[in-house]
Protein backbone atom coordinates (compact mmCIF):
# COMPACT_ATOMS: atom_id res chain seq x y z
CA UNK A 1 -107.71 15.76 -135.41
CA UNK A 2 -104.94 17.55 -133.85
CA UNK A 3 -105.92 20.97 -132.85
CA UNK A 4 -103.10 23.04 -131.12
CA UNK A 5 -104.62 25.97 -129.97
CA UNK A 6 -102.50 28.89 -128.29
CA UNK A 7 -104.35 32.61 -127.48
CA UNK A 8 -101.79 34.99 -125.79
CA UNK A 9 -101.82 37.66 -124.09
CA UNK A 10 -99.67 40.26 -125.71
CA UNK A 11 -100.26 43.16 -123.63
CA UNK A 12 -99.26 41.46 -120.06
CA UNK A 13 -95.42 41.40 -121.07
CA UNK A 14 -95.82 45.12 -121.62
CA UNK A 15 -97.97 46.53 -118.95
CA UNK A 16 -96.51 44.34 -115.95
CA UNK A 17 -93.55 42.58 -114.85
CA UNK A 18 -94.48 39.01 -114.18
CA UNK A 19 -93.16 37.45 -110.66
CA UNK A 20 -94.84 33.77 -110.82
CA UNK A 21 -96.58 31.82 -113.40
CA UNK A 22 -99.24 29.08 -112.78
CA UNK A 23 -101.12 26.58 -115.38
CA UNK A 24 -104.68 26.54 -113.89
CA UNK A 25 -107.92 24.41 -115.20
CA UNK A 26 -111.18 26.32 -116.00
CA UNK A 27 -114.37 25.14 -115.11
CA UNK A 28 -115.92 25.57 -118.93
CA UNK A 29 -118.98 25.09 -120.08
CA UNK A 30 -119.91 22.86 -123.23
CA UNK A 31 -119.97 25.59 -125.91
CA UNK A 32 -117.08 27.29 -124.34
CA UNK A 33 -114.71 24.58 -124.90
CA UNK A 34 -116.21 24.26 -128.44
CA UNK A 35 -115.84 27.91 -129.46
CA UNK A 36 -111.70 27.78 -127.44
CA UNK A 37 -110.94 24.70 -129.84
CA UNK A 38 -112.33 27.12 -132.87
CA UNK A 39 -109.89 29.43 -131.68
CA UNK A 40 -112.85 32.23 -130.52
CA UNK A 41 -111.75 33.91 -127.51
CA UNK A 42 -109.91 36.94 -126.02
CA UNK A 43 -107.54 37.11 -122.74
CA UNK A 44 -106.69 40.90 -123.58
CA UNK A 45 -109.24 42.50 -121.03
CA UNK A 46 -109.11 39.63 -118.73
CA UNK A 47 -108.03 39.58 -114.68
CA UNK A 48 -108.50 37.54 -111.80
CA UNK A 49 -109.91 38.11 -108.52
CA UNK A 50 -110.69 35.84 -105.46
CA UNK A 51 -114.15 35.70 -104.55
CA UNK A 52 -115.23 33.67 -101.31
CA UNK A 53 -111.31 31.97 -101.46
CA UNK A 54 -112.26 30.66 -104.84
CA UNK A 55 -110.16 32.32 -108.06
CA UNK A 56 -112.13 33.46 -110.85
CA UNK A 57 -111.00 35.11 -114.46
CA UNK A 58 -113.15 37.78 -114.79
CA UNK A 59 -114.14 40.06 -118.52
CA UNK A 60 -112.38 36.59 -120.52
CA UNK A 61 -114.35 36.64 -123.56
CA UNK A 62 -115.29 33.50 -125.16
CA UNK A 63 -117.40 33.78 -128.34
CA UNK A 64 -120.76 31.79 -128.68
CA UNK A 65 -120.43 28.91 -130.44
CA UNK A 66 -121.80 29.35 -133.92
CA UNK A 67 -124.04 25.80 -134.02
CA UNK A 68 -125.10 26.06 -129.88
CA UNK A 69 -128.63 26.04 -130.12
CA UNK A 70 -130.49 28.39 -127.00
CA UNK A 71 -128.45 26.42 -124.41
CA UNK A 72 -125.22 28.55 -125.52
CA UNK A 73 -123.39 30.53 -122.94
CA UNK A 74 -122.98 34.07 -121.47
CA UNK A 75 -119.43 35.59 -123.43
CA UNK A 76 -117.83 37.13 -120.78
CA UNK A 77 -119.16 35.50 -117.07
CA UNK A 78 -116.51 34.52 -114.39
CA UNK A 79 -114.83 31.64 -114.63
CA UNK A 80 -113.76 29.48 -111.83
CA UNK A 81 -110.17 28.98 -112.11
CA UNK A 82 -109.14 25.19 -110.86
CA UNK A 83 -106.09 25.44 -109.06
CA UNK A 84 -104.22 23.32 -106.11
CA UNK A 85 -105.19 24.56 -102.51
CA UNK A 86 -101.34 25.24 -101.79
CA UNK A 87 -101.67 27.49 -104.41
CA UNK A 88 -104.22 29.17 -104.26
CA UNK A 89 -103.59 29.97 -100.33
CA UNK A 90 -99.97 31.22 -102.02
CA UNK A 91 -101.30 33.88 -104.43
CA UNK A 92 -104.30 35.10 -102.43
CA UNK A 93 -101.78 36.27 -99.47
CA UNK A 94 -99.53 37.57 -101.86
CA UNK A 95 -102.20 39.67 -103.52
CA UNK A 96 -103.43 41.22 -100.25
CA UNK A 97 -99.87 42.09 -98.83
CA UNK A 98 -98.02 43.64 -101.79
CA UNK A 99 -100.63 45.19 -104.28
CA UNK A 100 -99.25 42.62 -106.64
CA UNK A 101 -102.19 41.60 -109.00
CA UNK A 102 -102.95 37.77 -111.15
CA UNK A 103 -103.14 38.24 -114.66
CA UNK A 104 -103.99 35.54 -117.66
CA UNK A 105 -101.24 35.27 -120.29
CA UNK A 106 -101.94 32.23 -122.40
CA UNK A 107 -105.20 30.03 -123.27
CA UNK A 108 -104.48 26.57 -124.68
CA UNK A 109 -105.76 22.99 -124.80
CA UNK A 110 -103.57 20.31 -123.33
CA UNK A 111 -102.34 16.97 -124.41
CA UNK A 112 -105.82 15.22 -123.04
CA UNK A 113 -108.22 17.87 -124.37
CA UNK A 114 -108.80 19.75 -121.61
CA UNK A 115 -108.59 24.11 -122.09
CA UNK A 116 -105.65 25.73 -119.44
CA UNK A 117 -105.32 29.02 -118.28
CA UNK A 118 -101.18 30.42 -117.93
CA UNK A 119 -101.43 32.99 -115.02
CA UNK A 120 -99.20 35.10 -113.96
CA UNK A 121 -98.30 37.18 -110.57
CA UNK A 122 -97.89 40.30 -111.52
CA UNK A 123 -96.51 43.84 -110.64
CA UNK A 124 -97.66 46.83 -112.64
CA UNK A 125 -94.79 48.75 -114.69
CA UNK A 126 -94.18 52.61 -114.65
CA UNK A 127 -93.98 54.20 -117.52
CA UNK A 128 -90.50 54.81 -117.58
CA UNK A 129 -89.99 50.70 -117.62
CA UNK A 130 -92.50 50.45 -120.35
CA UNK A 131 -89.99 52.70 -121.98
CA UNK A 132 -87.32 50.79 -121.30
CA UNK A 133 -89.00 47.75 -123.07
CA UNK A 134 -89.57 49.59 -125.61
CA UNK A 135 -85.83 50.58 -126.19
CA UNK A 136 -84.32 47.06 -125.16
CA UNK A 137 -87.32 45.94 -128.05
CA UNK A 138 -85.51 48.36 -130.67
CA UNK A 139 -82.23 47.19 -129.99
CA UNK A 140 -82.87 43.49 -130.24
CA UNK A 141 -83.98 44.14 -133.40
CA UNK A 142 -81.40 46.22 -134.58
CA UNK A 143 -79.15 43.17 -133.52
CA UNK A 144 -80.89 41.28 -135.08
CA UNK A 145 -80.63 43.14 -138.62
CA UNK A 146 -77.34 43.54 -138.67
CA UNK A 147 -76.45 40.33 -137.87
CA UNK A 148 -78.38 38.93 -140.62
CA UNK A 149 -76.07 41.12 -142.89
């Protein structure tokens, strides 16, 4: 019964430069971690914010689980993300002093079962980087093309 589930984020890369990255815990729900092993959720929309010092994901969606009965959950509440105290002192001051902002990039289930959250510090690109992307994108691939012939 070995599920590897991986949900990226595929718009972070794009939109912001990432600084830091952090594996947190969530604090799920039963249904949640059903309908995350069935592969139903969605990181696209999703940020994080610090509410009373704790860290929460906020607008993650996580589908109801098809066979929870009227104890199933809310799709999109905050989350509590589970994180060491070091580091969540780390990113809260470095959110407040630099505009920088904590994104989600990848949802998985680790080697014991449990589902993980891959943040990221992040700084928001101009458009002119995104461009840039963009271009270095093209020419990878064009690289890649001709060496393949």
């Amino acid at each position: 019964m070995e599920q590897n589930v991986y949900i990226k984020n595929k718009k972070a890369y794009f939109e912001y430069t990432i600084l830091d990255k952090y594996v947190a815990g969530i604090q799920l729900l039963g249904t949640e971690i059903k309908s995350i092993r069935n592969g139903k959720a969605n990181i696209n929309d999703a940020f994080c914010t610090f509410i009373d010092n704790r860290l929460y994901v906020r607008n993650l969606h996580i589908s109801e689980y098809s066979f929870g009965s009227f104890y199933n959950h809310e799709a999109k509440r905050d989350r509590v993300l589970l994180l060491h105290k070091k580091e969540l002192k780390k990113l809260q001051t470095r959110t407040e002093e630099k505009g920088l902002t904590i994104i989600p990039l990848a949802l998985f289930i680790s080697e014991r079962g449990f589902a993980k959250l891959e943040i990221g510090l992040a700084q928001g690109k101009k458009t002119y980087d995104k461009r840039e992307s963009l271009k270095e994108r093209d020419t990878k691939l064009e690289m890649d093309r001709a060496m393949k012939r």
